[in-house]
C-alpha atoms as a PDB file:
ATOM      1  CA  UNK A   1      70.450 112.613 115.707  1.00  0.00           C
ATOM      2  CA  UNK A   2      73.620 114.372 113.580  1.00  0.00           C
ATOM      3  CA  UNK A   3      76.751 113.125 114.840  1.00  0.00           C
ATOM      4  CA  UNK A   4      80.324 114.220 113.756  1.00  0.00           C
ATOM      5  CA  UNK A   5      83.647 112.271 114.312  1.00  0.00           C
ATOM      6  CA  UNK A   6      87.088 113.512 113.814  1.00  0.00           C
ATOM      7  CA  UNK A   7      89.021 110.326 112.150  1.00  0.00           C
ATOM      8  CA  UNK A   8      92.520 109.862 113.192  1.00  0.00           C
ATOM      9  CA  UNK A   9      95.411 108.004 111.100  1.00  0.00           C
ATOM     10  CA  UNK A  10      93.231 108.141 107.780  1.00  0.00           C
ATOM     11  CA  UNK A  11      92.650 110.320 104.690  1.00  0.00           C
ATOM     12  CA  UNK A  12      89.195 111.805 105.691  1.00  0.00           C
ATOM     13  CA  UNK A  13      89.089 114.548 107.655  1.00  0.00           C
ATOM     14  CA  UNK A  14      84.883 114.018 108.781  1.00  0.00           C
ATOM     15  CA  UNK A  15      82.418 111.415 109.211  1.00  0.00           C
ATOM     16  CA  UNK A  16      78.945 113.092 109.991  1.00  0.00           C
ATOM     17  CA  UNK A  17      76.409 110.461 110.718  1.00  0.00           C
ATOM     18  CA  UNK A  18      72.559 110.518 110.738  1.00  0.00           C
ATOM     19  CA  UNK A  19      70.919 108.085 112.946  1.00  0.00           C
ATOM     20  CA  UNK A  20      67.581 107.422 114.297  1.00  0.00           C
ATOM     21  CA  UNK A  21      67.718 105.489 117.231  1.00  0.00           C
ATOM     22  CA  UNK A  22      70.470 102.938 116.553  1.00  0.00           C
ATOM     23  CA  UNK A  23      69.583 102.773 112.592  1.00  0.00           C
ATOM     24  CA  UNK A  24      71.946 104.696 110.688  1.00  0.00           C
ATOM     25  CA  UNK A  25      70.161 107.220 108.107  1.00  0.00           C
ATOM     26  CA  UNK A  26      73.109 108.061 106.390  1.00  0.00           C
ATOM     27  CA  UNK A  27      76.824 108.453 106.649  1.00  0.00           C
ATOM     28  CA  UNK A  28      78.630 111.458 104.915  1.00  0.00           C
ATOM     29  CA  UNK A  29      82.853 111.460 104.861  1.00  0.00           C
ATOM     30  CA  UNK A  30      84.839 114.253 104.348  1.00  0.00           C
ATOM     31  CA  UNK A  31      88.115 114.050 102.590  1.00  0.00           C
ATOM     32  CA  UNK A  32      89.242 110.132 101.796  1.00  0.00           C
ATOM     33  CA  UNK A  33      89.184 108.094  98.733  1.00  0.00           C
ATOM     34  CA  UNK A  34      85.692 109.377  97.249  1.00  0.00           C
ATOM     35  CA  UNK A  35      84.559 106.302  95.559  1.00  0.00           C
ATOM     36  CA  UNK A  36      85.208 103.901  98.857  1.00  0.00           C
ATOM     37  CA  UNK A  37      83.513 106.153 101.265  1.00  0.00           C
ATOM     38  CA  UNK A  38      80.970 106.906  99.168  1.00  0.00           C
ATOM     39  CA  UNK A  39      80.463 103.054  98.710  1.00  0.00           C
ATOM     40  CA  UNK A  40      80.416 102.403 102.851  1.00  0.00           C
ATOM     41  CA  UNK A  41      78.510 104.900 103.286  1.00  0.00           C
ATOM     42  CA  UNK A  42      75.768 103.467 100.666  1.00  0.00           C
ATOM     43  CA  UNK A  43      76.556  99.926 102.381  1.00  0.00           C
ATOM     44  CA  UNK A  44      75.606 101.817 105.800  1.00  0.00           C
ATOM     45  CA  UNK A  45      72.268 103.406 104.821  1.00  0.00           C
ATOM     46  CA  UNK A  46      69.464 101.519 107.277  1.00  0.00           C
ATOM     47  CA  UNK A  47      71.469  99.512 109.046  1.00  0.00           C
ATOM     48  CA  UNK A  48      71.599  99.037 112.619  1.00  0.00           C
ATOM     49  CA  UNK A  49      74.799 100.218 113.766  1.00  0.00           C
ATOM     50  CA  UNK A  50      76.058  96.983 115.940  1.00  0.00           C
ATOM     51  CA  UNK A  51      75.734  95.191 112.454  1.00  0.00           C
ATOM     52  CA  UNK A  52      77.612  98.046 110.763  1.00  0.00           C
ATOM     53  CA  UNK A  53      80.110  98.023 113.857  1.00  0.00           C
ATOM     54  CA  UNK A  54      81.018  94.255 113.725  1.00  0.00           C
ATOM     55  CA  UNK A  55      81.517  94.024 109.711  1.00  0.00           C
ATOM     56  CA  UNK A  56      83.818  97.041 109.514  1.00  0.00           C
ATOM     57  CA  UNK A  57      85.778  97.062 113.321  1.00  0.00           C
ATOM     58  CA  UNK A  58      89.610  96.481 112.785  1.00  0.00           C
ATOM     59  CA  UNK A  59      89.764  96.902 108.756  1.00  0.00           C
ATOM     60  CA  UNK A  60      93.481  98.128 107.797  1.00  0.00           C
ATOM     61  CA  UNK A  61      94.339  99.796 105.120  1.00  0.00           C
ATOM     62  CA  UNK A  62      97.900  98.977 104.203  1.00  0.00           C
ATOM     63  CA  UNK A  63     100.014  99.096 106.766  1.00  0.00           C
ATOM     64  CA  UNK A  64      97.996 101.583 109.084  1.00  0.00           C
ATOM     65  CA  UNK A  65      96.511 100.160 112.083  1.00  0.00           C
ATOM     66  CA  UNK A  66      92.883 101.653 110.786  1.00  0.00           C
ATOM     67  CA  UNK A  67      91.017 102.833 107.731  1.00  0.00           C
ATOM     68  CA  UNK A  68      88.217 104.998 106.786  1.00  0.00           C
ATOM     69  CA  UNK A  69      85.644 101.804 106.969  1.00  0.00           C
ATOM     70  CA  UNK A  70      87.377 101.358 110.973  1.00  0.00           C
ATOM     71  CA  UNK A  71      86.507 104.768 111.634  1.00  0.00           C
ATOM     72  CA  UNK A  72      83.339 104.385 110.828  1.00  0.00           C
ATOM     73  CA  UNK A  73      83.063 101.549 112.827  1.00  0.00           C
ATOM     74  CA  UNK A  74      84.490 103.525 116.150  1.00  0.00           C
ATOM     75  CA  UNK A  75      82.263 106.691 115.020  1.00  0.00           C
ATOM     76  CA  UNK A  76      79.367 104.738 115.837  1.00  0.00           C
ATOM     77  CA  UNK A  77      80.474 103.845 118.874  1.00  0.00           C
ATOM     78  CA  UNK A  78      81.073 107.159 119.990  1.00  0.00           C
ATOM     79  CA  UNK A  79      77.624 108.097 118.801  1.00  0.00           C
ATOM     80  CA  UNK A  80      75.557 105.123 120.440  1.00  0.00           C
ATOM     81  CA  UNK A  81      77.483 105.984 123.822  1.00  0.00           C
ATOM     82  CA  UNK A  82      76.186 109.452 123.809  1.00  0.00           C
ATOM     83  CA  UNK A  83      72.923 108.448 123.432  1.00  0.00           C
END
């Protein structure tokens, strides 16, 4: 299943997701800081997602109340309740 997720209050402007079942196949941002996306993303790859959820829910970055790694996190969410 592809999944896309509009990110609000960070620098990307995309997350697509690829999952099978509840494993995520991969994770591809759009827009953000290219060398820390690309590294969750990596981090990501064949994980379940409630693992993936739990390490990354609430990160900040700075002083916003999220961050690209949070969006993630709330991404999956949205994708695991559509299932």
């Amino acid at each position: 299943m592809q999944y896309q997720y509009k990110p609000k209050g960070v620098c990307s402007r995309e997350i697509v997701l690829d999952m099978d079942g509840d494993v995520i196949r991969s994770v591809h941002f759009i827009g953000g800081c290219s060398g820390n996306t690309q590294g969750v993303a990596a981090l990501a790859a064949g994980k379940k997602a409630s693992d993936v959820i739990k390490a990354l829910d609430g990160i900040r970055c700075g002083a916003k109340s999220t961050s690209c790694p949070d969006q993630l996190s709330r991404a999956l969410k949205e994708a695991l309740n559509q299932k």
